[in-house]
N, C-alpha and C. Protein backbone atom coordinates (compact mmCIF):
# COMPACT_ATOMS: atom_id res chain seq x y z
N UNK A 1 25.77 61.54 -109.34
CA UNK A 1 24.98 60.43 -109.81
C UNK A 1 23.61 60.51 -109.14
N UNK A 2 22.54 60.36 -110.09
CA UNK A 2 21.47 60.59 -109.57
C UNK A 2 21.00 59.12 -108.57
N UNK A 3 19.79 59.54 -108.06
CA UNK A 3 19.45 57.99 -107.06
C UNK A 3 18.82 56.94 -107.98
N UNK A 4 18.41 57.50 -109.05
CA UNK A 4 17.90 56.42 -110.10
C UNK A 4 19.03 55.65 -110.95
N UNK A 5 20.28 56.20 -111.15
CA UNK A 5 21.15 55.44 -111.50
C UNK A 5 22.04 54.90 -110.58
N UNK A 6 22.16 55.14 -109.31
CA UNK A 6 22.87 54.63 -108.28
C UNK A 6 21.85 53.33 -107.87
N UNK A 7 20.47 53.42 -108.20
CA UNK A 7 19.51 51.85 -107.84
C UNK A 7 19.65 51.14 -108.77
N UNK A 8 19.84 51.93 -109.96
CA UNK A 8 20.66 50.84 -111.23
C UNK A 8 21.63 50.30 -111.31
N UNK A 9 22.80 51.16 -111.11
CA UNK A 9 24.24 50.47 -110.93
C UNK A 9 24.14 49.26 -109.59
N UNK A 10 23.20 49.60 -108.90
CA UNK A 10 23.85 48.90 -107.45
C UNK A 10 22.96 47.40 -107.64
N UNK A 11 21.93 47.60 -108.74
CA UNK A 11 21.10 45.75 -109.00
C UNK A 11 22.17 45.58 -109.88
N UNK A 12 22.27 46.08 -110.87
CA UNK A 12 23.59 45.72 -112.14
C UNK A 12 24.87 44.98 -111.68
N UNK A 13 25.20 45.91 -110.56
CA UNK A 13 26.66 44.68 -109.75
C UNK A 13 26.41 43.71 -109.02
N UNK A 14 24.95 44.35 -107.92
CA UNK A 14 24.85 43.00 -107.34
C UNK A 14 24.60 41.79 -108.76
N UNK A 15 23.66 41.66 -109.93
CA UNK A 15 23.39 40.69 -110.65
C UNK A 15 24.84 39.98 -111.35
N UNK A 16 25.87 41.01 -111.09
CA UNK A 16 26.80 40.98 -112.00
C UNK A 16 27.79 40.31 -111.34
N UNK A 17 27.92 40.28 -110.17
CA UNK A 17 29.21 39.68 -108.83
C UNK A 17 28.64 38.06 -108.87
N UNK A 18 27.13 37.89 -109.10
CA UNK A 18 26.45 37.11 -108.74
C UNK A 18 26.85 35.57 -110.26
N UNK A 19 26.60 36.45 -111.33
CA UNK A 19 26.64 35.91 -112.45
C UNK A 19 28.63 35.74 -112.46
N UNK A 20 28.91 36.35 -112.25
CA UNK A 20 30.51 36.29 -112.04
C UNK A 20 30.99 35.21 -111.24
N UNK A 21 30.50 35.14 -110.29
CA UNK A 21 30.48 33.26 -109.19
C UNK A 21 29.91 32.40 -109.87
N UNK A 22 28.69 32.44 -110.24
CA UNK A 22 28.78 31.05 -111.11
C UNK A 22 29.20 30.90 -112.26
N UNK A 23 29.61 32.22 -113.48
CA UNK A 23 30.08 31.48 -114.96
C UNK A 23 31.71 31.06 -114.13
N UNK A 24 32.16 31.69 -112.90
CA UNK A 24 33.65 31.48 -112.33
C UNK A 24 33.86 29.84 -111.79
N UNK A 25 32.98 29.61 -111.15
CA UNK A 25 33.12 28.48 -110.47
C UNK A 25 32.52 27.39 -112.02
N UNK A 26 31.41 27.59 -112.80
CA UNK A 26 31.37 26.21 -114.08
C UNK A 26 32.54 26.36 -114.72
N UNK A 27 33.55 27.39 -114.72
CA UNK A 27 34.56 27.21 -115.93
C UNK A 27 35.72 26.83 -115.02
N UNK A 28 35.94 26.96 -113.82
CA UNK A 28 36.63 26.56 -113.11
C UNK A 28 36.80 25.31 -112.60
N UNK A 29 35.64 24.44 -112.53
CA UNK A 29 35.33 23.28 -112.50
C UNK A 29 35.66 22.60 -113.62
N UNK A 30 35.30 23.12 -114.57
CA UNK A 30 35.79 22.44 -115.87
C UNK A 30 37.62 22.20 -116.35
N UNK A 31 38.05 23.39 -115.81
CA UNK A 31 39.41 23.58 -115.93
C UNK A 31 40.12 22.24 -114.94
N UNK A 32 39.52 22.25 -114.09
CA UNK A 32 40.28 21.76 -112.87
C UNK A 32 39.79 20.26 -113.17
N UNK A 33 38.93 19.88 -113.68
CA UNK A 33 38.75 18.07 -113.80
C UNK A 33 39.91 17.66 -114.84
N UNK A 34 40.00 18.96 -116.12
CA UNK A 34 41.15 18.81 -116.99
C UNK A 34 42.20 18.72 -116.61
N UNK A 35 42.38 19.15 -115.72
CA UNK A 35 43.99 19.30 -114.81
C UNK A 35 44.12 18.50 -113.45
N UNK A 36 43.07 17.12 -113.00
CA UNK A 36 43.09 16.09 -112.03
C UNK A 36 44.10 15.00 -112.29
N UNK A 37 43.84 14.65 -113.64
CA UNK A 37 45.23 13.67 -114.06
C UNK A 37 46.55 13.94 -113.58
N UNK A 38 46.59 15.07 -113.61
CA UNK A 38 48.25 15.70 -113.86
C UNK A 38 48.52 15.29 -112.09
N UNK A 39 47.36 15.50 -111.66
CA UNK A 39 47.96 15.36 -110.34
C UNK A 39 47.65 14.29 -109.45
N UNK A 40 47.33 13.25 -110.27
CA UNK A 40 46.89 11.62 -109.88
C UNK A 40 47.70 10.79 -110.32
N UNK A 41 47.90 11.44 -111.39
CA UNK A 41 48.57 10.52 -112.24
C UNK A 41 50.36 10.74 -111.59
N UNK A 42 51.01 11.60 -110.80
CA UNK A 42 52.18 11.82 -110.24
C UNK A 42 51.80 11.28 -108.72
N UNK A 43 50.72 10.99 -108.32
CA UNK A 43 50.96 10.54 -106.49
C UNK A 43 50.97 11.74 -105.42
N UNK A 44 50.20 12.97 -105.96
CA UNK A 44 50.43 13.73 -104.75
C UNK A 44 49.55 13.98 -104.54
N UNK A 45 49.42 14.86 -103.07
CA UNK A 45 48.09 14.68 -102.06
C UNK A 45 46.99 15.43 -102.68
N UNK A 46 45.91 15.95 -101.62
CA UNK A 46 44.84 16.45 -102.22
C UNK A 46 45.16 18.02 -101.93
N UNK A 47 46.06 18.46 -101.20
CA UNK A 47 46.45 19.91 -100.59
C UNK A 47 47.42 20.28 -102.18
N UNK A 48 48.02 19.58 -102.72
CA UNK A 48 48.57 19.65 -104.09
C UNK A 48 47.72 20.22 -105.20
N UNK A 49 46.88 19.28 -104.90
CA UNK A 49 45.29 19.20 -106.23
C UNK A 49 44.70 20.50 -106.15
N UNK A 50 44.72 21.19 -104.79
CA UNK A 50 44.25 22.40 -104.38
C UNK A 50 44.69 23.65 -104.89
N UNK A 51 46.01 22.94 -104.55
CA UNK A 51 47.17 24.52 -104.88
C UNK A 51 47.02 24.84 -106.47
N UNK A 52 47.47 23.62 -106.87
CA UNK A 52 47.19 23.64 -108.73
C UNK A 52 45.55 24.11 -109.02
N UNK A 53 45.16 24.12 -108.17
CA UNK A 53 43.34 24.43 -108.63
C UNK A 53 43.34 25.91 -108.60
N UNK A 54 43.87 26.22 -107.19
CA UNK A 54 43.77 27.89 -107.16
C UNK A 54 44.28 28.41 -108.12
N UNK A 55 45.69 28.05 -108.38
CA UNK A 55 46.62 28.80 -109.89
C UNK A 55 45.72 28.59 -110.93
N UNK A 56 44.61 28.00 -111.34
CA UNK A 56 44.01 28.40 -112.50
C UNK A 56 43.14 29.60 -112.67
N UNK A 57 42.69 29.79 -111.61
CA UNK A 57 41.36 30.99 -111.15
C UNK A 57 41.68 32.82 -111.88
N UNK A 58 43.25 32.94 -111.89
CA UNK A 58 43.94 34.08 -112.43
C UNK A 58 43.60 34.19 -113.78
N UNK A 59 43.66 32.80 -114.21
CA UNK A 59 43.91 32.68 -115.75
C UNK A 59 42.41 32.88 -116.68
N UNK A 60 41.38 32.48 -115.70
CA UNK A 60 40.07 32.30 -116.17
C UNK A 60 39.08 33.65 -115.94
N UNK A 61 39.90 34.56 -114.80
CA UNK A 61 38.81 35.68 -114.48
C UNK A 61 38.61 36.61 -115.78
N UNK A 62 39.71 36.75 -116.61
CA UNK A 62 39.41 37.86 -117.77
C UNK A 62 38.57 37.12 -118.60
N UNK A 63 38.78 35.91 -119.11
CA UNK A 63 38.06 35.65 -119.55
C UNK A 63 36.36 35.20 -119.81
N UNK A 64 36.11 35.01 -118.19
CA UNK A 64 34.59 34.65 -118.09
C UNK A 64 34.24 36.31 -117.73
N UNK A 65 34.99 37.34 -117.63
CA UNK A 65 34.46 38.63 -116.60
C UNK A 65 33.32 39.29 -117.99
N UNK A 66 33.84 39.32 -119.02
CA UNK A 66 32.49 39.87 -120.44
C UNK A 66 31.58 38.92 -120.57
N UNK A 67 31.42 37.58 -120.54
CA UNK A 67 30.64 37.10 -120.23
C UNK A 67 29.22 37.42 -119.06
N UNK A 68 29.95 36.98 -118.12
CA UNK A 68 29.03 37.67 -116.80
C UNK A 68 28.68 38.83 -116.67
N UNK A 69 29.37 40.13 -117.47
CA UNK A 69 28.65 41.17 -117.30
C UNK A 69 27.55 41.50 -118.62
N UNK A 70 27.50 40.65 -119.44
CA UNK A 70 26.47 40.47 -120.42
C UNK A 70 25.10 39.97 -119.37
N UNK A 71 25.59 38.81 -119.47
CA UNK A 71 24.29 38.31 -118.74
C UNK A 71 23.93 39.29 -116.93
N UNK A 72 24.51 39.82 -116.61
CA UNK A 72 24.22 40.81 -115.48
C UNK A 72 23.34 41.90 -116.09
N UNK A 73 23.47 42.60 -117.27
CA UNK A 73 22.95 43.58 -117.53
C UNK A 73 21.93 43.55 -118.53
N UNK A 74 22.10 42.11 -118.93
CA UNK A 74 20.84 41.49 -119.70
C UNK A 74 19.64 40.97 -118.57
N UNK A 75 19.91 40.30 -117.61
CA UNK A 75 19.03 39.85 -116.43
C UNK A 75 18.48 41.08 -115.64
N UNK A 76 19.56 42.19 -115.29
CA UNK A 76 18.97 43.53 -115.15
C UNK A 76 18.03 44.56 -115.57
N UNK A 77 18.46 44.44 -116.76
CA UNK A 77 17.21 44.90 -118.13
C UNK A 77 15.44 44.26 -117.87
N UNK A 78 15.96 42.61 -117.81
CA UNK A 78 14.45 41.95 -117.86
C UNK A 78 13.85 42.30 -116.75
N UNK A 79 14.83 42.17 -115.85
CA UNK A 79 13.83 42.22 -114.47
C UNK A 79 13.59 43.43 -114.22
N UNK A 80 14.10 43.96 -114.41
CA UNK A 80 13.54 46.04 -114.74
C UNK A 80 12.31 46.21 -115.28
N UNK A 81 12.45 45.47 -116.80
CA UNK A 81 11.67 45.67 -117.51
C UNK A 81 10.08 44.80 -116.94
N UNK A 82 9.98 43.78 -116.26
CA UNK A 82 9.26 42.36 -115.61
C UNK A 82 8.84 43.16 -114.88
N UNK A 83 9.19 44.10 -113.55
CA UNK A 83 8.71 44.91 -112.71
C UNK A 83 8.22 46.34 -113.05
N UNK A 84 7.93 46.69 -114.67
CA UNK A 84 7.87 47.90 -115.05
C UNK A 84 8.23 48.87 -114.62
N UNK A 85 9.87 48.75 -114.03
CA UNK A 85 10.35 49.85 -113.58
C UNK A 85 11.01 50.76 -114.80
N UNK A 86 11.24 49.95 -115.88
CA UNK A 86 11.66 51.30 -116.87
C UNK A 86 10.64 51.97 -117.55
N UNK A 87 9.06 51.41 -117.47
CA UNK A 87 8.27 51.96 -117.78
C UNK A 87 7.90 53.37 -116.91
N UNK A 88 7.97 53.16 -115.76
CA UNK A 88 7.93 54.20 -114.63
C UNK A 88 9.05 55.05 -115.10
N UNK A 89 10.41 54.84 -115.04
CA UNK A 89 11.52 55.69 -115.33
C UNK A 89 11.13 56.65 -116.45
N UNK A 90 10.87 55.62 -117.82
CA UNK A 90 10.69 56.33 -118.79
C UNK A 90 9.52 57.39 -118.65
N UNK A 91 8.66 57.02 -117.48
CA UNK A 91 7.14 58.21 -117.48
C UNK A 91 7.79 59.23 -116.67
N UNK A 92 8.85 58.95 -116.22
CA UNK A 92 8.98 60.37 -115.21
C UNK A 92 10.14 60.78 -115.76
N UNK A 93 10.43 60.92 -117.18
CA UNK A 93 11.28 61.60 -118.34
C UNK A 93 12.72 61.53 -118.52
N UNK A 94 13.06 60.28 -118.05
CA UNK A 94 13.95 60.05 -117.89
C UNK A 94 14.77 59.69 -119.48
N UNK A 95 16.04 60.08 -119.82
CA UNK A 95 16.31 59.98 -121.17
C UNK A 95 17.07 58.69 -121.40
N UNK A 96 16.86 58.29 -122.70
CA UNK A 96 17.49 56.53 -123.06
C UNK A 96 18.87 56.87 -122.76
């Protein structure tokens, strides 16, 4: 792997781990206000509310993970493109 695609891959994941925590934590938040009743509405503690919170996190990673790597490699692109670094790439012959 060349060093120009190893500075690519390595903004691409960092943008991508990054975008992955927050679409993880808004859909997770969302999940988990849906699922507060269940556990108010029975009388049990807040270490309960917790446990049931974590068990959703399994269920939600496949699904937000194409998400976040859209927007990782779309935000990657701009800001590539914002810093004319693919203009540089592309001058020093680099192929699409």
């Amino acid at each position: 792997m060349k060093v120009v695609e190893r500075y690519i891959m390595r903004r691409a994941t960092a943008m991508f781990l990054a975008a992955l925590a927050w679409t993880l934590a808004i859909v997770w938040t969302t999940q988990v206000l849906a699922k507060i009743d269940l556990v108010t509405d029975s009388g049990q503690s807040a270490l309960t509310f917790f446990e049931v919170a974590a068990l959703i996190i399994p269920s939600i990673v496949p699904i937000v993970v194409p998400f976040a790597l859209v927007v990782a490699v779309a935000q990657t692109l701009s800001a590539m493109n914002t810093d004319s670094e693919l203009a540089v790439i592309n001058a020093a012959g680099a192929s699409r």
